[in-house]
Protein backbone atom coordinates (compact mmCIF):
# COMPACT_ATOMS: atom_id res chain seq x y z
CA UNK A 1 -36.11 10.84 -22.80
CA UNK A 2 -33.36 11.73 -20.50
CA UNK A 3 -30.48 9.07 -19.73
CA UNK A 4 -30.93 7.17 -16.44
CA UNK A 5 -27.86 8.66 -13.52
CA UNK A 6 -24.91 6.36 -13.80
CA UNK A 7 -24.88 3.89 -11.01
CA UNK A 8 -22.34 4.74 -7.67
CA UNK A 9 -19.24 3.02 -7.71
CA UNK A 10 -17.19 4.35 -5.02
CA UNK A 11 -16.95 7.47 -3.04
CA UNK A 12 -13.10 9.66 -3.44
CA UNK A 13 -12.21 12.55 -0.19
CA UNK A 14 -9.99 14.33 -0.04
CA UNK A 15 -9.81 15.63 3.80
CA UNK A 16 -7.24 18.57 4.42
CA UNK A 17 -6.21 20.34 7.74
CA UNK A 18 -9.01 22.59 7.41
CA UNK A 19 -11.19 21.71 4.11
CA UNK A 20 -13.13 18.30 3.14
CA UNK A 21 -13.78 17.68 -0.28
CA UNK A 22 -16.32 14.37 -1.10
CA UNK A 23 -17.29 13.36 -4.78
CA UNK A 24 -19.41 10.39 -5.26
CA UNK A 25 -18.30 8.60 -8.32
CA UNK A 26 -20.25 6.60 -10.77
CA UNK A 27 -19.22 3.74 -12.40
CA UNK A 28 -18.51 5.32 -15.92
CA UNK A 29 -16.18 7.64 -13.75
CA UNK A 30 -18.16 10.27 -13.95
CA UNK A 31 -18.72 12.78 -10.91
CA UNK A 32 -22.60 12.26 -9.69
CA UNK A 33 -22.25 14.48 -6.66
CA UNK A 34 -20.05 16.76 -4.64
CA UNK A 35 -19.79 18.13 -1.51
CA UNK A 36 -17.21 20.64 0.20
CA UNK A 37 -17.21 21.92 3.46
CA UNK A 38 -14.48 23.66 6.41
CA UNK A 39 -15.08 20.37 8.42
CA UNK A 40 -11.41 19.38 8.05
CA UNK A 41 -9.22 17.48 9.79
CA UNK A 42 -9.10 20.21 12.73
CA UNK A 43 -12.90 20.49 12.84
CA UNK A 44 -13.24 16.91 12.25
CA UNK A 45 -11.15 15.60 15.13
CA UNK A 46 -13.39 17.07 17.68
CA UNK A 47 -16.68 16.34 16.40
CA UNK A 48 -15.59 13.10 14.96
CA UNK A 49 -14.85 11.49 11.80
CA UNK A 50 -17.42 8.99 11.05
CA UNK A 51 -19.83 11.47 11.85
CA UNK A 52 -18.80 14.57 9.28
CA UNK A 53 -18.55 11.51 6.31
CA UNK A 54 -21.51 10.02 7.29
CA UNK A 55 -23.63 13.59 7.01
CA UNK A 56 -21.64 14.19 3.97
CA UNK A 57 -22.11 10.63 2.46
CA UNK A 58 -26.13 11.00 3.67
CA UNK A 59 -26.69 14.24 1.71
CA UNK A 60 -25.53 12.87 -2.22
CA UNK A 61 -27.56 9.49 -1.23
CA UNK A 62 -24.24 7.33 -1.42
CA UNK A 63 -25.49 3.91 -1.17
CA UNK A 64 -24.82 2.27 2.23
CA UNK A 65 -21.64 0.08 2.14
CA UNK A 66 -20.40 1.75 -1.46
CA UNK A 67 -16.25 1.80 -0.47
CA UNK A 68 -14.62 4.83 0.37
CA UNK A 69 -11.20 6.31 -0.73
CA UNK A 70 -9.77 9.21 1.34
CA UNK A 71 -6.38 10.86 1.21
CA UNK A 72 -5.12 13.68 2.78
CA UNK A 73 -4.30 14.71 6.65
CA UNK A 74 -7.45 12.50 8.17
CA UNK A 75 -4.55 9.74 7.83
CA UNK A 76 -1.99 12.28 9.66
CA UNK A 77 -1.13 11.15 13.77
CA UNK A 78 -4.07 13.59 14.71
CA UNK A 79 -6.29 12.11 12.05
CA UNK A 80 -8.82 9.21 11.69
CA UNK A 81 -6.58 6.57 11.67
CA UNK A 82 -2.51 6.93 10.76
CA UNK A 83 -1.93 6.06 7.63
CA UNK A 84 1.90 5.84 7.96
CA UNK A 85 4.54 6.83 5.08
CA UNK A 86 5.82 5.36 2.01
CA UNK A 87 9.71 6.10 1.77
CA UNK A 88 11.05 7.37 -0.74
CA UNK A 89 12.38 6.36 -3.71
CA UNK A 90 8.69 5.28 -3.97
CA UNK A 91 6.89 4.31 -7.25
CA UNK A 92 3.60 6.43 -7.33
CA UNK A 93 1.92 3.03 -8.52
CA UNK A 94 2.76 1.14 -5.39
CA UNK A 95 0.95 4.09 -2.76
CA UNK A 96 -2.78 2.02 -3.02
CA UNK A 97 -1.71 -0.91 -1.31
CA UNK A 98 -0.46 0.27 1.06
CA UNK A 99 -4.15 1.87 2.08
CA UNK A 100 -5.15 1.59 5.69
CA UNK A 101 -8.80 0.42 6.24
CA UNK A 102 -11.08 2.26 9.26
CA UNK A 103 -11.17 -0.55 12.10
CA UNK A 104 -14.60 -1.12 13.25
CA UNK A 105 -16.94 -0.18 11.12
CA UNK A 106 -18.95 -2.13 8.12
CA UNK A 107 -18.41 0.19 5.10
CA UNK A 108 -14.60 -0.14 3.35
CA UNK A 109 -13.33 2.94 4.18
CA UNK A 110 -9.34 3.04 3.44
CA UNK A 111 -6.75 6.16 3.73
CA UNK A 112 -4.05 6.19 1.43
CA UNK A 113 -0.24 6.92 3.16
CA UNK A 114 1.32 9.64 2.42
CA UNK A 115 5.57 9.83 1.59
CA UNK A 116 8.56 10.29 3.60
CA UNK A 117 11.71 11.71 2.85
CA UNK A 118 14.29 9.80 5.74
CA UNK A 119 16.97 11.79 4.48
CA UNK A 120 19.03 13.12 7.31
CA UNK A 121 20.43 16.21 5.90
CA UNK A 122 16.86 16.94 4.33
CA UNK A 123 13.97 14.85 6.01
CA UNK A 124 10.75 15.81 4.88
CA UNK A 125 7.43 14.28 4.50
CA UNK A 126 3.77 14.89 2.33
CA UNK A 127 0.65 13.61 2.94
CA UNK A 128 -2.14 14.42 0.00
CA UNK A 129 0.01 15.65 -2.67
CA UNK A 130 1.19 12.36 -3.18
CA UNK A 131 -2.49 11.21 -4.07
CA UNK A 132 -2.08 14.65 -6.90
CA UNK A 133 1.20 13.04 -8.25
CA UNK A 134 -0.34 9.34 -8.63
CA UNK A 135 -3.69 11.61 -10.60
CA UNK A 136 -0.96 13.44 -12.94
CA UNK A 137 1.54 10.38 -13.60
CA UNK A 138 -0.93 10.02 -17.14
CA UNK A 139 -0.16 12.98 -18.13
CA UNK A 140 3.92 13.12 -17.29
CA UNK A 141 4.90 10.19 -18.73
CA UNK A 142 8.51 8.64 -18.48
CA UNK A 143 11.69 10.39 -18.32
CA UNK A 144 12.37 13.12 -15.69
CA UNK A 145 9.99 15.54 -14.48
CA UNK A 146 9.90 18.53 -11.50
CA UNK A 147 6.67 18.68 -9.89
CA UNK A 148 5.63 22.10 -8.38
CA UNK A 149 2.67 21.89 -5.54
CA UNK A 150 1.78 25.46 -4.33
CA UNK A 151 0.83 26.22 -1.07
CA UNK A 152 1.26 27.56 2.32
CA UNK A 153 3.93 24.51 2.21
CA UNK A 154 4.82 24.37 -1.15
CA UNK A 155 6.58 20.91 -2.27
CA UNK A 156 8.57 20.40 -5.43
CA UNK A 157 9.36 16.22 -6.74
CA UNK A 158 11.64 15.16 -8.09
CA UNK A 159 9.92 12.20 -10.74
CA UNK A 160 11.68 9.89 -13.03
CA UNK A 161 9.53 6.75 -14.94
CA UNK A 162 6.81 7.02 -12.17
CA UNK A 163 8.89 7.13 -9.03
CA UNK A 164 9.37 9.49 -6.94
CA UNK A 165 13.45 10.16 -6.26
CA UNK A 166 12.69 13.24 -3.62
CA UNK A 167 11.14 15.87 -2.91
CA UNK A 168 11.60 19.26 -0.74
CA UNK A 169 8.83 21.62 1.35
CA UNK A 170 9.51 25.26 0.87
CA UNK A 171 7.15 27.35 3.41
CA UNK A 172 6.99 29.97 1.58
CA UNK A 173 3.19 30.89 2.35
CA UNK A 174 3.55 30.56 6.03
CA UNK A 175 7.09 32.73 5.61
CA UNK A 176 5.13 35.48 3.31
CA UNK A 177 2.85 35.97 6.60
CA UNK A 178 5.12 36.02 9.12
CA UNK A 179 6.92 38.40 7.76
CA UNK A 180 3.99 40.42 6.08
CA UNK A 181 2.77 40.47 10.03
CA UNK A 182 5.20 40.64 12.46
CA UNK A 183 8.14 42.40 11.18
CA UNK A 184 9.24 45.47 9.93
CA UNK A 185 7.53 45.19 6.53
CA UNK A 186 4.12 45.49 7.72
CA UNK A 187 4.51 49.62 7.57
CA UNK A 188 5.72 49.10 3.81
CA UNK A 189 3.04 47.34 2.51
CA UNK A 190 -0.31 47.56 5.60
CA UNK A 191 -2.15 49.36 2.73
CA UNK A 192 -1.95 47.05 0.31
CA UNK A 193 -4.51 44.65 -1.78
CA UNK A 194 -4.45 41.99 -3.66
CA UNK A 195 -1.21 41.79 -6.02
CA UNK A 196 -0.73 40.26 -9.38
CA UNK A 197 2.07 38.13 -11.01
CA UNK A 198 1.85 39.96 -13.71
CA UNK A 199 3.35 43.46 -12.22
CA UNK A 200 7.02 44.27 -13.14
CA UNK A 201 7.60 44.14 -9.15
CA UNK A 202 6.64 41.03 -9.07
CA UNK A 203 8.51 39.41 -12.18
CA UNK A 204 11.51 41.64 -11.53
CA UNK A 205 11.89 40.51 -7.89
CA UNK A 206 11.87 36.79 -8.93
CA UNK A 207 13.96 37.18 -11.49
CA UNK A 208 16.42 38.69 -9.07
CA UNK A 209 16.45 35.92 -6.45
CA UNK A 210 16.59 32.71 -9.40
CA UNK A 211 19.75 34.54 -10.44
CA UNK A 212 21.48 35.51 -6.82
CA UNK A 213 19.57 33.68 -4.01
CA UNK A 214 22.42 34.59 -1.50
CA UNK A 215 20.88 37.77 -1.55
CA UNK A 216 17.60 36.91 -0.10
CA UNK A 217 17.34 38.47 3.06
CA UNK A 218 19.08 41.92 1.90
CA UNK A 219 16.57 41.76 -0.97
CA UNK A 220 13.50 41.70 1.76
CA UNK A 221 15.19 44.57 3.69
CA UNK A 222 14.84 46.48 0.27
CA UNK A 223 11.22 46.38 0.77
CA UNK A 224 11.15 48.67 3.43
CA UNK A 225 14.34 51.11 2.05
CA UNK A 226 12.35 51.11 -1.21
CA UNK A 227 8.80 52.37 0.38
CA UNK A 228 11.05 55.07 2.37
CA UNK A 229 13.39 56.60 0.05
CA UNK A 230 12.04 55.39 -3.69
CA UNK A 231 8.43 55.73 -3.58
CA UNK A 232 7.91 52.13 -3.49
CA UNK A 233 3.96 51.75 -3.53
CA UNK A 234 2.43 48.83 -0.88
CA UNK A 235 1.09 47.38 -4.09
CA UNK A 236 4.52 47.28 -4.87
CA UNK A 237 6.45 46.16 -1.77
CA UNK A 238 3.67 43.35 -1.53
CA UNK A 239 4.76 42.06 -4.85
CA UNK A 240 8.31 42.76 -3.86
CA UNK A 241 7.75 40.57 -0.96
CA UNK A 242 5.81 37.77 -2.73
CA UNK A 243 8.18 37.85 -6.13
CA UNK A 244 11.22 37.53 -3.51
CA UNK A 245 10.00 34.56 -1.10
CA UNK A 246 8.46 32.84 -4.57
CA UNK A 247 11.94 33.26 -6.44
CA UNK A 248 14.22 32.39 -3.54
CA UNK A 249 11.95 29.09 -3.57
CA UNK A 250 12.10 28.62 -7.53
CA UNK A 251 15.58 29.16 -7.08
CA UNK A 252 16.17 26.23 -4.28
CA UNK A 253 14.27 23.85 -6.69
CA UNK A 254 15.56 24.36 -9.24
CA UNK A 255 19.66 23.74 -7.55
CA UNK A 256 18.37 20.52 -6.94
CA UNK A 257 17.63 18.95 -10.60
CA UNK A 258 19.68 19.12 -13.86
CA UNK A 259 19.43 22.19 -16.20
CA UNK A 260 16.66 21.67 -18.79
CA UNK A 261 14.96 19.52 -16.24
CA UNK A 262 10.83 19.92 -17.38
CA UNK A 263 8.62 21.46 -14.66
CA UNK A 264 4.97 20.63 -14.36
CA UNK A 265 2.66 23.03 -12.23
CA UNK A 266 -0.01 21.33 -10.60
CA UNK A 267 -2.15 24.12 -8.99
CA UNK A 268 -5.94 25.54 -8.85
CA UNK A 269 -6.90 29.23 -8.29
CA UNK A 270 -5.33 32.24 -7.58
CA UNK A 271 -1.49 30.27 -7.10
CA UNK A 272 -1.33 29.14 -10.39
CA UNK A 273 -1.52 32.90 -11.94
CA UNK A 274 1.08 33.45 -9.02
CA UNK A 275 3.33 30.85 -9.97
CA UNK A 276 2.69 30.75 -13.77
CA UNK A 277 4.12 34.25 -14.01
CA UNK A 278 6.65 33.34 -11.19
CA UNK A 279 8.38 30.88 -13.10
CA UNK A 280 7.62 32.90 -16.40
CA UNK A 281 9.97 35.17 -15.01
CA UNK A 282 12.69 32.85 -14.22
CA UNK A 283 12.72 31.23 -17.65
CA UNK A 284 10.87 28.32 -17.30
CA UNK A 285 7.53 27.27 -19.30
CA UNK A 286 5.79 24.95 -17.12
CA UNK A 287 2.92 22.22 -18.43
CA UNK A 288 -0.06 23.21 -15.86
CA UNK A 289 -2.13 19.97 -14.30
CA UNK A 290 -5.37 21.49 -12.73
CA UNK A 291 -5.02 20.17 -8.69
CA UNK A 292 -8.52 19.30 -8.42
CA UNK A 293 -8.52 17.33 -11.23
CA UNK A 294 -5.29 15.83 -10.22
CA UNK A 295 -6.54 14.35 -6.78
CA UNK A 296 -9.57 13.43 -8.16
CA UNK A 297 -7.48 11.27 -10.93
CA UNK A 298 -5.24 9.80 -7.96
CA UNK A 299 -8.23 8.68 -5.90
CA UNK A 300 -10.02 7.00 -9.12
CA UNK A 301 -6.60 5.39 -9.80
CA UNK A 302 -6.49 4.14 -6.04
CA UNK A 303 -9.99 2.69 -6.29
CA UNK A 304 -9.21 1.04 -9.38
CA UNK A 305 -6.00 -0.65 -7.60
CA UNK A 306 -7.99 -1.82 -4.94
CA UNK A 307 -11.51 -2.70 -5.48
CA UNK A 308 -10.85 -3.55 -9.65
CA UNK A 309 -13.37 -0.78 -10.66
């Protein structure tokens, strides 16, 4: 005799700039359906909002009315609704509150804010990583903790007792592209594939930029001198490129905290072999939170906070 599916308690989303995630939780907190799509925020704003949940919510059979948790950019200006920021210092426990419900419609459907950083010298802001940080506070603890987010905007926090101090974007990704594109790298590394963390390039170009930053953009130039003159392979001068952009950002970080500060990685796929061996190489062994899980743990810790689930 199989066990009966646990009833639906609530529904968590996570909507990016260009990916929507949907799980439909049960009341023992287990995950009873999922959904993912490329209906994010961008696709989303012009065919509408209510409309890509409701297809989503239609095809697991969410109940009608079940609340809805969502973080991510569908709270950004261009979103759903704006969400707003929490300024920092900002306890990670105090982000659900501050939800915004959708106007006008029956269901309770709320967007959790993202942070800002009103720091003149070094404003920044994050909206869905925050929602990641409140699902991996278990698993920190107290004391004082660097957080590492990959991604095309990478964002390291700065985390003491729950509360986040700071934090800083490094754009990295975007950077690795530009420059991979549009300058005169492209001839060193155009035949090139996919590259590992794990190649002495790599590890040996990080290493490089943790210990002498300053030498960043002479160290990119090498890229190109090293495919001309010492039979530098594009496998090669890819990794070059990555290990350089990934250690000048490791290196930035890390100026920012005290020495023996821990690092956590919080990453899923290919970027956390990227960044595992990245910060390998620089000296550090990082505790790795899986992202998805992460979020997933932030929304069911929002939900909690707001409809006592």
């Amino acid at each position: 005799m199989t066990n009966p599916a646990p009833e639906p308690a609530y529904v968590a989303v996570d909507w990016g700039t260009s990916s929507f995630r949907l799980w439909l939780i049960g009341k023992d907190g287990s995950v009873i359906a999922e959904r993912r799509s490329g209906e994010g925020m961008t696709t989303a704003a012009r065919t509408g909002f209510a409309e890509v949940l409701a297809s989503h919510l239609a095809a697991v059979s969410a109940p009608d009315g079940l609340p809805v948790l969502v973080c991510g950019m569908a709270g950004a200006k261009q979103g759903w609704i704006e969400a707003g920021y929490i300024d920092t210092p900002a306890a990670l426990a105090d982000i659900p509150a501050a939800a915004v419900r959708i106007p006008g419609v029956a269901a309770d459907i709320r967007i959790l804010p993202g942070l800002a950083q009103r720091d003149a010298a070094a404003p920044d802001v994050m909206r869905g990583e925050e929602t990641q940080l409140l699902g991996a506070a278990g698993a920190l603890g107290d004391g004082d903790h660097l957080v590492c987010m990959p991604g095309t905007h990478s964002k390291w926090v700065r985390l003491s007792g729950g509360k986040v101090l700071g934090f800083s974007t490094f754009m990295t990704g975007e950077l690795f592209e530009a420059i991979a594109k549009n300058t005169i790298l492209s001839h060193a590394i155009a035949e090139a594939g996919a590259i590992s963390g794990g190649t002495a390039a790599f590890r040996a170009a990080v290493a490089r930029m943790v210990a002498n930053p300053a030498l960043a953009t002479s160290q990119l130039f090498s890229v190109r001198a090293g495919s001309l003159i010492a039979g530098l392979s594009p496998e090669d001068a890819k990794a070059r490129l990555s290990g350089t952009l990934i250690g000048l950002e490791i290196a930035g970080a890390l100026s920012l905290v005290a020495e023996g500060t821990p690092v956590t990685l919080v990453v899923s796929g290919g970027l956390g072999d990227l960044y595992s061996e990245a910060l390998a190489a620089a000296g550090l062994s990082p505790s790795i939170i899986d992202a998805d899980t992460a979020v997933r743990n932030g929304l069911a810790a929002g939900a909690k906070a707001l409809w006592s689930l």
